[in-house]
N, C-alpha and C. Protein backbone atom coordinates (compact mmCIF):
# COMPACT_ATOMS: atom_id res chain seq x y z
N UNK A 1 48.37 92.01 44.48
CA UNK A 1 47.60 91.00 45.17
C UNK A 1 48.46 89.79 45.55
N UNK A 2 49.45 89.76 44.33
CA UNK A 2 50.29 87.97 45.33
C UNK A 2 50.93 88.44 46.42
N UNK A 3 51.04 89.46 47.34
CA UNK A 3 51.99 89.85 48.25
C UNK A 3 51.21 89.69 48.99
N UNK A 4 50.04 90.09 49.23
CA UNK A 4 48.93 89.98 50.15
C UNK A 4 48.71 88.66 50.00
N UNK A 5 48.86 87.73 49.04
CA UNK A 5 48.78 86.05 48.98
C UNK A 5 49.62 85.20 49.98
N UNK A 6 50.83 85.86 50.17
CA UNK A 6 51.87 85.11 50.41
C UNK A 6 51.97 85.41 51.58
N UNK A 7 51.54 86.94 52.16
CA UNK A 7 51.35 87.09 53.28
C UNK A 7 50.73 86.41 54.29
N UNK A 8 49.45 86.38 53.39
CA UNK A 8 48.27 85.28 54.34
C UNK A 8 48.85 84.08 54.72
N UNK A 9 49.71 83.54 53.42
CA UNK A 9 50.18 81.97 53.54
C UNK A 9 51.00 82.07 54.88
N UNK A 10 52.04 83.04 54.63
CA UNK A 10 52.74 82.54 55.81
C UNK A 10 52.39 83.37 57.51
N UNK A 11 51.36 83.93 57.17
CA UNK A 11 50.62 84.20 58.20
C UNK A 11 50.09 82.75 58.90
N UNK A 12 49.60 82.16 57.92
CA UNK A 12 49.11 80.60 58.73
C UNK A 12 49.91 79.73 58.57
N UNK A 13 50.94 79.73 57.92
CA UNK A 13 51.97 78.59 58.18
C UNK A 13 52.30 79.21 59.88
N UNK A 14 52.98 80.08 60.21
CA UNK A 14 53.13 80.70 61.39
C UNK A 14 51.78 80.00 62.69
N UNK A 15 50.58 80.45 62.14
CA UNK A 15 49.94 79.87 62.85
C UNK A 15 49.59 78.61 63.22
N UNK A 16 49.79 77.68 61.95
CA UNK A 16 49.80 76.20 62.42
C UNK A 16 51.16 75.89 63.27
N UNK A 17 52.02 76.77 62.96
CA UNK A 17 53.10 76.10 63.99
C UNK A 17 53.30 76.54 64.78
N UNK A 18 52.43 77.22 65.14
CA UNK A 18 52.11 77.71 66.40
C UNK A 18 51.63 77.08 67.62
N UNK A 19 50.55 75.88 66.93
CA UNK A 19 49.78 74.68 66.97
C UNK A 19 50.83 73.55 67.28
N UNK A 20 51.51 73.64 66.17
CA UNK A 20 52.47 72.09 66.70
C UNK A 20 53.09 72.53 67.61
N UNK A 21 53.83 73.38 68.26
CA UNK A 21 54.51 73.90 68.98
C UNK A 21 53.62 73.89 70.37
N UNK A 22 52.26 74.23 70.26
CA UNK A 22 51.94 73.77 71.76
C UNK A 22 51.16 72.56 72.08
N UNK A 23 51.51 71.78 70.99
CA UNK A 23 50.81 70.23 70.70
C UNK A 23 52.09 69.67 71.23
N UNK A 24 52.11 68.56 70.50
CA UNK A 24 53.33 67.67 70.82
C UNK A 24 54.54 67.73 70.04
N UNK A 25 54.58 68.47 69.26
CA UNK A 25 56.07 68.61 68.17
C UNK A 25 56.90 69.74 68.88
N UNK A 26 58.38 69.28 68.26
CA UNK A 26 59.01 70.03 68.81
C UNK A 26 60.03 71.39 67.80
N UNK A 27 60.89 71.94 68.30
CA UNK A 27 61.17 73.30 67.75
C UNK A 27 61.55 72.53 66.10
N UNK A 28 62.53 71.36 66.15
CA UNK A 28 63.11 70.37 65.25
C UNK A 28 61.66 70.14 64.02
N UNK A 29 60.68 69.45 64.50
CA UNK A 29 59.55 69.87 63.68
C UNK A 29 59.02 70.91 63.40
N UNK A 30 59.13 71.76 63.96
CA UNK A 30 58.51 73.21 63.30
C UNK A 30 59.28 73.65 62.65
N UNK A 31 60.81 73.67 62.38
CA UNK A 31 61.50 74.19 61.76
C UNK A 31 61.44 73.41 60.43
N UNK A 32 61.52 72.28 60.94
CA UNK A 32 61.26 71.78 59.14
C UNK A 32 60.06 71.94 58.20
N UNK A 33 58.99 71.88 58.84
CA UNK A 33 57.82 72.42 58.90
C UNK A 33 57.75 74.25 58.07
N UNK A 34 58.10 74.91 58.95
CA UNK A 34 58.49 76.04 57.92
C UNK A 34 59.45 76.43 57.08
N UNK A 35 60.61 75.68 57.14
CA UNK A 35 61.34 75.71 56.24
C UNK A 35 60.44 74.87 55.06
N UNK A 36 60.03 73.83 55.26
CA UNK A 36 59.12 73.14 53.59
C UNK A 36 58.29 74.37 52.95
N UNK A 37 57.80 75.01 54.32
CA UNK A 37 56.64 76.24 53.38
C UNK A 37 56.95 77.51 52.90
N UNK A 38 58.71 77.10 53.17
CA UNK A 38 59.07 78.20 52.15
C UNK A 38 59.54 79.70 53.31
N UNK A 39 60.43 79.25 54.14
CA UNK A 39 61.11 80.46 55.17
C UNK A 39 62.65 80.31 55.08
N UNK A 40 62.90 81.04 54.87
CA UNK A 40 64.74 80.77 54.95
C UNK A 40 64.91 80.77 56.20
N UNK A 41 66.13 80.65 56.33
CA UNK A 41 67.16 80.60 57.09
C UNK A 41 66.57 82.00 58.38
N UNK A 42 66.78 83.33 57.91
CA UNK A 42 66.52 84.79 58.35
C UNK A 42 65.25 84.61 59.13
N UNK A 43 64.37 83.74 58.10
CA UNK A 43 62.44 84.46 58.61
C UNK A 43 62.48 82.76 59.66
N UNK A 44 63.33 81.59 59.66
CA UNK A 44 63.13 80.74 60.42
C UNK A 44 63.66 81.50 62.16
N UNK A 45 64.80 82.42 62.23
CA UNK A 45 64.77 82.87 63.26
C UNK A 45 64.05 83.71 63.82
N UNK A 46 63.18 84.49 62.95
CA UNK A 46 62.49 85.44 63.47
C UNK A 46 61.45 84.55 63.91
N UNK A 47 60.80 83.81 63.30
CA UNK A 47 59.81 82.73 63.88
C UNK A 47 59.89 82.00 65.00
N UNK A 48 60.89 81.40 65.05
CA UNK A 48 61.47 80.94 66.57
C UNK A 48 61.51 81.96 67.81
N UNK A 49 61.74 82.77 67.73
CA UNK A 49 62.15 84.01 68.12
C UNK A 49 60.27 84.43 68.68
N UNK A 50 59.06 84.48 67.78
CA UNK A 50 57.76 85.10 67.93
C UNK A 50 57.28 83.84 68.79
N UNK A 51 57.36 82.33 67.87
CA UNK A 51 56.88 81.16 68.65
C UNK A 51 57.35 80.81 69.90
N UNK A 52 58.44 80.98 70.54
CA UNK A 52 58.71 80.40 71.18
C UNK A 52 58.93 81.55 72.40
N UNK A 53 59.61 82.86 72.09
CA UNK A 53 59.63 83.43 73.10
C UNK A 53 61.17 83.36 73.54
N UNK A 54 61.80 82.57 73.09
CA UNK A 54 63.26 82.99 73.22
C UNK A 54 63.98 84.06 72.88
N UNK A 55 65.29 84.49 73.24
CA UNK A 55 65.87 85.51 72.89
C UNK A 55 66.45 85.46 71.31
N UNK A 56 66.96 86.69 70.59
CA UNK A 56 67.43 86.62 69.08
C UNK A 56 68.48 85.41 69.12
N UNK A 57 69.60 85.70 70.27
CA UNK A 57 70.72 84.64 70.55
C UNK A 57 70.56 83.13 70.75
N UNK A 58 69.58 82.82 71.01
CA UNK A 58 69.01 81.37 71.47
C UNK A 58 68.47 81.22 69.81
N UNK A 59 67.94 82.12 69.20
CA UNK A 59 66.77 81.73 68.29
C UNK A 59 67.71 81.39 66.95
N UNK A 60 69.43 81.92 66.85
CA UNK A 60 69.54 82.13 66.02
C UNK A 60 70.78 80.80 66.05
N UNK A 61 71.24 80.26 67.33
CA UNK A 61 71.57 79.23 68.01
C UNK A 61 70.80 77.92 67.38
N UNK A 62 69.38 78.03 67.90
CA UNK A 62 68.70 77.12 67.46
C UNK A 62 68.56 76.58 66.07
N UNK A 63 68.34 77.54 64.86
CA UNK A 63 68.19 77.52 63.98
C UNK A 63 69.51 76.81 63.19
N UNK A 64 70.42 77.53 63.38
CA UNK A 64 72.09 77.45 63.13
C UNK A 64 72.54 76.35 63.25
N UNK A 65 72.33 75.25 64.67
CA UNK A 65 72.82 74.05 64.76
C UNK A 65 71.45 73.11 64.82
N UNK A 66 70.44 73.32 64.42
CA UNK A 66 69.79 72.30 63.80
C UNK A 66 69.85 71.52 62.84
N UNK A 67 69.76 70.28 62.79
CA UNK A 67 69.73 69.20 61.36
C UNK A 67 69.24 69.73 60.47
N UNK A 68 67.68 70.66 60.86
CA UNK A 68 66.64 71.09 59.61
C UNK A 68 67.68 72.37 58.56
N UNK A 69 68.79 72.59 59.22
CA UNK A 69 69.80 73.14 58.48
C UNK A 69 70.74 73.26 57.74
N UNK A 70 71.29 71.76 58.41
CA UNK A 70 72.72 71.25 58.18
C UNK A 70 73.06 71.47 56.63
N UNK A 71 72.16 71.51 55.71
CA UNK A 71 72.94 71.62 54.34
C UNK A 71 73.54 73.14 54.04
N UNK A 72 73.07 74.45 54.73
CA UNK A 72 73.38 75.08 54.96
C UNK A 72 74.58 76.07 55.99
N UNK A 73 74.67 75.12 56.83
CA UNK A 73 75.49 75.67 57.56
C UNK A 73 76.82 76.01 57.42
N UNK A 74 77.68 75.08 55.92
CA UNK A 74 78.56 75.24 55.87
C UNK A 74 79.18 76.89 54.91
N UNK A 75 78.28 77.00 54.39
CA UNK A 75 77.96 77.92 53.64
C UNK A 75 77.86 79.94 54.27
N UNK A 76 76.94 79.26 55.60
CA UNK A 76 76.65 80.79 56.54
C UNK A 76 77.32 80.48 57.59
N UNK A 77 78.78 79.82 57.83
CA UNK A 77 79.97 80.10 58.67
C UNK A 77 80.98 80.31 57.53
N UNK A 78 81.20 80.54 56.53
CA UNK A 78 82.15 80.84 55.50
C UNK A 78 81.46 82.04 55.52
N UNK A 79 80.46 82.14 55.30
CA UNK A 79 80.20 83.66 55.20
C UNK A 79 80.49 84.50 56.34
N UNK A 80 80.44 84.47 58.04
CA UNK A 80 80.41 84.60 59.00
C UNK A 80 82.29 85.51 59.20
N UNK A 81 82.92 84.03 58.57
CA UNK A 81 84.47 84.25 58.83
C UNK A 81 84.95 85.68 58.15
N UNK A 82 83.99 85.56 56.76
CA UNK A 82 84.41 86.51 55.77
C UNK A 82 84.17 87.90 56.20
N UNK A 83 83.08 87.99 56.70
CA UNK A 83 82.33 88.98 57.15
C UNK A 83 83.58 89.62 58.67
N UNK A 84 83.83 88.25 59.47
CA UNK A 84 84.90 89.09 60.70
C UNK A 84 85.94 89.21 59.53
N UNK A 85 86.70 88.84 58.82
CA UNK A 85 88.16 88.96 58.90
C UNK A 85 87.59 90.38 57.72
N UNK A 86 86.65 91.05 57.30
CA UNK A 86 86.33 91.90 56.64
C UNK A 86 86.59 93.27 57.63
N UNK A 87 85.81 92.89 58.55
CA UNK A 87 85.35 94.08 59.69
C UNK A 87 86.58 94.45 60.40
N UNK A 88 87.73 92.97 60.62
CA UNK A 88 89.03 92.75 60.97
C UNK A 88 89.80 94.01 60.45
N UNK A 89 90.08 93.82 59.02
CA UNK A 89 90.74 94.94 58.21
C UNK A 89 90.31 96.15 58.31
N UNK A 90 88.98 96.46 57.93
CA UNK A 90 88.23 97.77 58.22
C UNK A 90 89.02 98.54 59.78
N UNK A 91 89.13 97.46 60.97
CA UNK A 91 89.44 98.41 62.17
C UNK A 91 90.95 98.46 62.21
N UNK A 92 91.69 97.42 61.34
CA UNK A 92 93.00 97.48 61.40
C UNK A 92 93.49 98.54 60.25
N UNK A 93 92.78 98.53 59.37
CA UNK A 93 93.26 100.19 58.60
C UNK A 93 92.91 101.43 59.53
N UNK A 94 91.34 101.14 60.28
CA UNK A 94 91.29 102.83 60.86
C UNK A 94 92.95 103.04 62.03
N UNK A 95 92.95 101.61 62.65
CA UNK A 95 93.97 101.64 63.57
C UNK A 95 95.08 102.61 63.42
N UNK A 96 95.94 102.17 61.69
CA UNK A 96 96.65 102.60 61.28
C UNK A 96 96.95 104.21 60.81
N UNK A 97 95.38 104.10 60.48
CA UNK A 97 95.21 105.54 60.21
C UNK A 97 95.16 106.51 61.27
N UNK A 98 94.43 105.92 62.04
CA UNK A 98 94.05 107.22 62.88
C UNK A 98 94.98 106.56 64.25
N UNK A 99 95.96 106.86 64.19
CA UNK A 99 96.62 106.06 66.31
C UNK A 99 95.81 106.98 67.09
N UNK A 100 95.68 105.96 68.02
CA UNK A 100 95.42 106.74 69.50
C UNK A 100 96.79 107.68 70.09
N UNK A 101 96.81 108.59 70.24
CA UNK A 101 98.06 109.13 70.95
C UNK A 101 98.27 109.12 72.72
């Protein structure tokens, strides 16, 4: 039953900011807005993304260089780097391994 709780909740957090969003607040308020009610980082882009109608790239843009973020950001571009210079090695071993002839 709390899954179905939490569901509902952020079923209507979604929906009130759905509300501010075609009221007078802007993406900057809604994001803080659902970030207080408890959305990370992940479910704030997918939200942006349903509310607004923008693309994943814009949504994830938005989210990323917003203030309602900033304590985070330094954190998920360290991760970002890690993640290329990871994928980096991965194609520079197949390179090695396998040449093109």
């Amino acid at each position: 039953m709390r899954t179905v709780g939490k569901t509902l909740d952020r079923d209507r957090l979604l929906e009130d900011a759905r509300e501010m969003l075609a009221g007078t607040h802007d993406i900057e308020q809604v994001l803080l807005f659902i970030r207080s009610g408890g959305f990370g980082m992940l479910d704030s882009i997918k939200a942006i993304m349903v509310l607004s109608g923008v693309s994943l790239g814009e949504a994830k843009r938005l989210v990323h260089t917003s203030p309602v973020w900033a304590d985070r950001r330094a954190e998920h571009d360290a991760l970002h780097r890690a993640l290329d210079a990871v994928a980096q090695a991965d194609a520079d071993h197949r390179a090695d391994r396998d040449p093109i002839d």
